[in-house]
C-alpha atoms as a PDB file:
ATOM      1  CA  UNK A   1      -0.462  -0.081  -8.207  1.00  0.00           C
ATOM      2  CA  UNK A   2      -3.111  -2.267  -7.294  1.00  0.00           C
ATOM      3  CA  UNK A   3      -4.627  -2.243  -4.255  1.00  0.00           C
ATOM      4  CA  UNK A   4      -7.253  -4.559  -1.678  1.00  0.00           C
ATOM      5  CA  UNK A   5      -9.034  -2.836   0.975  1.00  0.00           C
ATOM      6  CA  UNK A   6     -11.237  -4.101   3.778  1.00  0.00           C
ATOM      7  CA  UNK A   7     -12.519  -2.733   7.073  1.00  0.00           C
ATOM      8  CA  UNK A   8      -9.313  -1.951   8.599  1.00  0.00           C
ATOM      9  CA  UNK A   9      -6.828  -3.125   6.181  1.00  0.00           C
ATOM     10  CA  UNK A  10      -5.219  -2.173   2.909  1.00  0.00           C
ATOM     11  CA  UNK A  11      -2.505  -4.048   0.672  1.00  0.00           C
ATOM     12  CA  UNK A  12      -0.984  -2.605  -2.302  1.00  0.00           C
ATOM     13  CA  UNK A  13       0.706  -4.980  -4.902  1.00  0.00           C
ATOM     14  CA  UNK A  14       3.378  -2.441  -6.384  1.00  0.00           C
ATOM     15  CA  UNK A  15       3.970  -2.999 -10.501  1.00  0.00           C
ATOM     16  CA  UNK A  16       7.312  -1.221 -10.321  1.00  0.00           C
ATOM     17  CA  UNK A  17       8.981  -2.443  -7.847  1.00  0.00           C
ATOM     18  CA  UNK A  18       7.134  -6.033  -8.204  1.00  0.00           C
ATOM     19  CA  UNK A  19       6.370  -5.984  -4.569  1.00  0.00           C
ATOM     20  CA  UNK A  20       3.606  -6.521  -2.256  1.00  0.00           C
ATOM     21  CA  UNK A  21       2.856  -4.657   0.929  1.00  0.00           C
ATOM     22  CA  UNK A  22      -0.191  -4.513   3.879  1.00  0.00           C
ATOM     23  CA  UNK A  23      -0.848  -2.312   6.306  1.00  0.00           C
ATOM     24  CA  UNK A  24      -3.441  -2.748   9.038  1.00  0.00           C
ATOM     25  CA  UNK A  25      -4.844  -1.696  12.875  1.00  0.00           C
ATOM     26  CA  UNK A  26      -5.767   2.024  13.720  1.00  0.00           C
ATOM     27  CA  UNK A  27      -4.836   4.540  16.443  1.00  0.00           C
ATOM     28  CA  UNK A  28      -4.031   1.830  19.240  1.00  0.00           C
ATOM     29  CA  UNK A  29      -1.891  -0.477  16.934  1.00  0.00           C
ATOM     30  CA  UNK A  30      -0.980   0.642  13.349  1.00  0.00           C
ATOM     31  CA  UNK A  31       1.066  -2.125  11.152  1.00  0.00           C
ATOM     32  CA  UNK A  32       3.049  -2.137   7.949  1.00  0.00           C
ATOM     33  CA  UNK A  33       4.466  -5.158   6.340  1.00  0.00           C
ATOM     34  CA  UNK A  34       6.033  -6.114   3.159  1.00  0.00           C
ATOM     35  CA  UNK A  35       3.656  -9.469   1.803  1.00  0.00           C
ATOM     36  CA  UNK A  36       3.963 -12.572  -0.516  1.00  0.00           C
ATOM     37  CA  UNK A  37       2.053 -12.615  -3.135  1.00  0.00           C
ATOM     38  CA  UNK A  38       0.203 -15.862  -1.806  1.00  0.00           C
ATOM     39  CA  UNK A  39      -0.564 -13.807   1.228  1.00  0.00           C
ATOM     40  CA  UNK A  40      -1.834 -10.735  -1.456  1.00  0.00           C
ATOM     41  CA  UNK A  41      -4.290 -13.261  -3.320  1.00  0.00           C
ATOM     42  CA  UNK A  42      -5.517 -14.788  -0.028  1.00  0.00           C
ATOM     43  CA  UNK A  43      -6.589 -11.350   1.075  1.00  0.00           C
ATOM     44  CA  UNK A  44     -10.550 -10.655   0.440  1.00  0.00           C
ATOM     45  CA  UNK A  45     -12.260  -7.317   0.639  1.00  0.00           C
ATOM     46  CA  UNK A  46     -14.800  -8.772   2.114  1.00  0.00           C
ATOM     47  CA  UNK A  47     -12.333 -10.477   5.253  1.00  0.00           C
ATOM     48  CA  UNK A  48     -12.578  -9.421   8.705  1.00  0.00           C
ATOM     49  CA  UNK A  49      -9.734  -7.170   9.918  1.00  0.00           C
ATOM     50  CA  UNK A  50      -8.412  -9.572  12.286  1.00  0.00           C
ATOM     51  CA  UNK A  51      -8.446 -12.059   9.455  1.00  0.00           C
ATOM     52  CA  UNK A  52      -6.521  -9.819   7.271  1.00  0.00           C
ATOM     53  CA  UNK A  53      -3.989  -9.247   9.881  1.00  0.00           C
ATOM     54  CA  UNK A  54      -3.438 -12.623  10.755  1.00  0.00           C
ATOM     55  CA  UNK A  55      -1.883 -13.055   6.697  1.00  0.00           C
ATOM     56  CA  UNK A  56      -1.062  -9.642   6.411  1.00  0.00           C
ATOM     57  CA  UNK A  57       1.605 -10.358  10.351  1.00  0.00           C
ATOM     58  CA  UNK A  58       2.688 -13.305   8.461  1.00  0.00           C
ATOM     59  CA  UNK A  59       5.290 -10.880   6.241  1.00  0.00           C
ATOM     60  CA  UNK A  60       8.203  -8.894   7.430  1.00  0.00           C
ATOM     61  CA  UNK A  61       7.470  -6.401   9.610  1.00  0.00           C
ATOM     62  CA  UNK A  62       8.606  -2.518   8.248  1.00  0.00           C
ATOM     63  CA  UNK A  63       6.662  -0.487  10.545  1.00  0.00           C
ATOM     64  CA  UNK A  64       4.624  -0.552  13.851  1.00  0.00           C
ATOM     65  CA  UNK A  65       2.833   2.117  16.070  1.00  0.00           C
ATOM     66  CA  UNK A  66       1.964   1.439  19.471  1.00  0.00           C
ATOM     67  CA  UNK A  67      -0.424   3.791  21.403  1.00  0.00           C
ATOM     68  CA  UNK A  68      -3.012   1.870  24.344  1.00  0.00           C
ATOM     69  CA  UNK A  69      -3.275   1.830  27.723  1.00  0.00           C
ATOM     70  CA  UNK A  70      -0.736  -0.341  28.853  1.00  0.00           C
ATOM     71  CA  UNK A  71       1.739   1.998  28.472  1.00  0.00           C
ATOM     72  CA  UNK A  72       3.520   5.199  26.598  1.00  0.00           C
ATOM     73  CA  UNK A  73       3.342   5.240  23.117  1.00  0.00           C
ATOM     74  CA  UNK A  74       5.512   4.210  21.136  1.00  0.00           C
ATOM     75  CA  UNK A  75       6.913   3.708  17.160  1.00  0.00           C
ATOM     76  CA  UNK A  76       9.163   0.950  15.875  1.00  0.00           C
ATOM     77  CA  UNK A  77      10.726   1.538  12.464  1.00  0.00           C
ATOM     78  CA  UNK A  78      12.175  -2.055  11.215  1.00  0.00           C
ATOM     79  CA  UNK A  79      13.012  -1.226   7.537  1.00  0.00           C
ATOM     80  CA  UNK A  80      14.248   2.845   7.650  1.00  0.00           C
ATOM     81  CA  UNK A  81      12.551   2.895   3.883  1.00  0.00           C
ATOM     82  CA  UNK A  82       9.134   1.842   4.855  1.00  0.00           C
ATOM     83  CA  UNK A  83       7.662   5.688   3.171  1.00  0.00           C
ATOM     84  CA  UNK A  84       9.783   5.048   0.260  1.00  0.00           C
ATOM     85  CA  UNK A  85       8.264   1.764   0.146  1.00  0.00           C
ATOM     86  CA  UNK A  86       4.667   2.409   0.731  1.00  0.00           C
ATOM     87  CA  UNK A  87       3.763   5.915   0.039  1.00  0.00           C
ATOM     88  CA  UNK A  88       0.517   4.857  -0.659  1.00  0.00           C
ATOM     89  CA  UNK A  89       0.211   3.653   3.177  1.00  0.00           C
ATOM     90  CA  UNK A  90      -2.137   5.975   5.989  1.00  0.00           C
ATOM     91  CA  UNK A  91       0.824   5.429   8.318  1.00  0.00           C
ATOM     92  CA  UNK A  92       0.165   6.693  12.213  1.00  0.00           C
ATOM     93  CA  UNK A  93       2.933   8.075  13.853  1.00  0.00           C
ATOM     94  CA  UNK A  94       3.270   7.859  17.847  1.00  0.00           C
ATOM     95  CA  UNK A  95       5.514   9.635  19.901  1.00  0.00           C
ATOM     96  CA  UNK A  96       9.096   8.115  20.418  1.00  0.00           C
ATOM     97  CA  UNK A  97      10.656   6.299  18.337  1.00  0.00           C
ATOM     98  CA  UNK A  98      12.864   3.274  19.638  1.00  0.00           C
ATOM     99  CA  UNK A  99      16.237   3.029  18.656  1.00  0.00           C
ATOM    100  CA  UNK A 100      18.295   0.904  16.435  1.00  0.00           C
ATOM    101  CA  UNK A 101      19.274  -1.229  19.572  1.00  0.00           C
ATOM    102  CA  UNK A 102      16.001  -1.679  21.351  1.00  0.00           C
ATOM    103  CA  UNK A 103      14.895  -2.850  17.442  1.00  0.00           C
ATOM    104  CA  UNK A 104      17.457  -4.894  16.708  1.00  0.00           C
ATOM    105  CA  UNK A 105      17.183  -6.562  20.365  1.00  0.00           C
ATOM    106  CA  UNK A 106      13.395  -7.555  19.782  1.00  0.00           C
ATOM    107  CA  UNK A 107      14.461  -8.893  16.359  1.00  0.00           C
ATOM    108  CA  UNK A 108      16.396 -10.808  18.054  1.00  0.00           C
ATOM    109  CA  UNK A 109      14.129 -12.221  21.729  1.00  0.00           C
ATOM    110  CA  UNK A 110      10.692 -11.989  19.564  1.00  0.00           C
ATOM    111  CA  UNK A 111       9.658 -14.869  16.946  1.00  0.00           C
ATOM    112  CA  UNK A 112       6.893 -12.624  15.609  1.00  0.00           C
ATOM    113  CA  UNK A 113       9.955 -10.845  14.147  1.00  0.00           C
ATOM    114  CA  UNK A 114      11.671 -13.726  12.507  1.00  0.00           C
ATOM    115  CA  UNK A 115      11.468 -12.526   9.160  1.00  0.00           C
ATOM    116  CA  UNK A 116      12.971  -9.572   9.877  1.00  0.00           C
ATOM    117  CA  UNK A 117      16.179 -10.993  11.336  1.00  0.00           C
ATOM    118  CA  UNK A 118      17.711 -11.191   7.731  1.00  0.00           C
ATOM    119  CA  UNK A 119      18.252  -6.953   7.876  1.00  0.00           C
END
């Protein structure tokens, strides 16, 4: 495995599977996505976290965490083999976790979660 890491972002190209992955965002939002490998190389260690989670949000979503003020927390699982995946990742876990019909519904409404549509 090879991996990039910045303030508040990691990305792991994977030589087995041939796959890339990214992962950013902390206790309040925690993100895990499944990358290009154009959005891998575009990723600097030395890049801003809110610059590597604009590329890293541009990949298909596997795995969010939500946990602020604006309401209860809450855990979206997109891709069911997001640990198999990324074992490598420092997922947070939240409290409930929605189910397959609340994530297949925002799949559906939200374009942020167009690349996911395809599962």
């Amino acid at each position: 495995m090879i991996f990039k890491k910045g303030s508040g972002w990691k990305a792991c190209f994977d030589s087995n599977s041939g796959r890339y992955f990214g992962e950013y965002g902390g206790m309040q939002a925690y993100h895990l996505y499944e990358i290009t490998k154009e959005m891998f190389d575009r990723l600097d260690e030395k890049m801003k976290e809110s610059d590597a989670g604009s590329i890293i949000g541009e990949g298909r979503h596997l795995y969010m965490s939500v946990n602020d003020r604006s309401g209860p927390p809450y855990t979206v699982v997109f891709d069911d083999d997001y640990e198999k995946l990324c074992p490598w990742a420092d997922v947070i876990k939240s409290a409930a976790v929605w189910p397959d019909g609340l994530t297949a519904a925002a799949v559906r409404l939200f374009a942020s979660e167009k690349n996911n549509r395809e599962q």
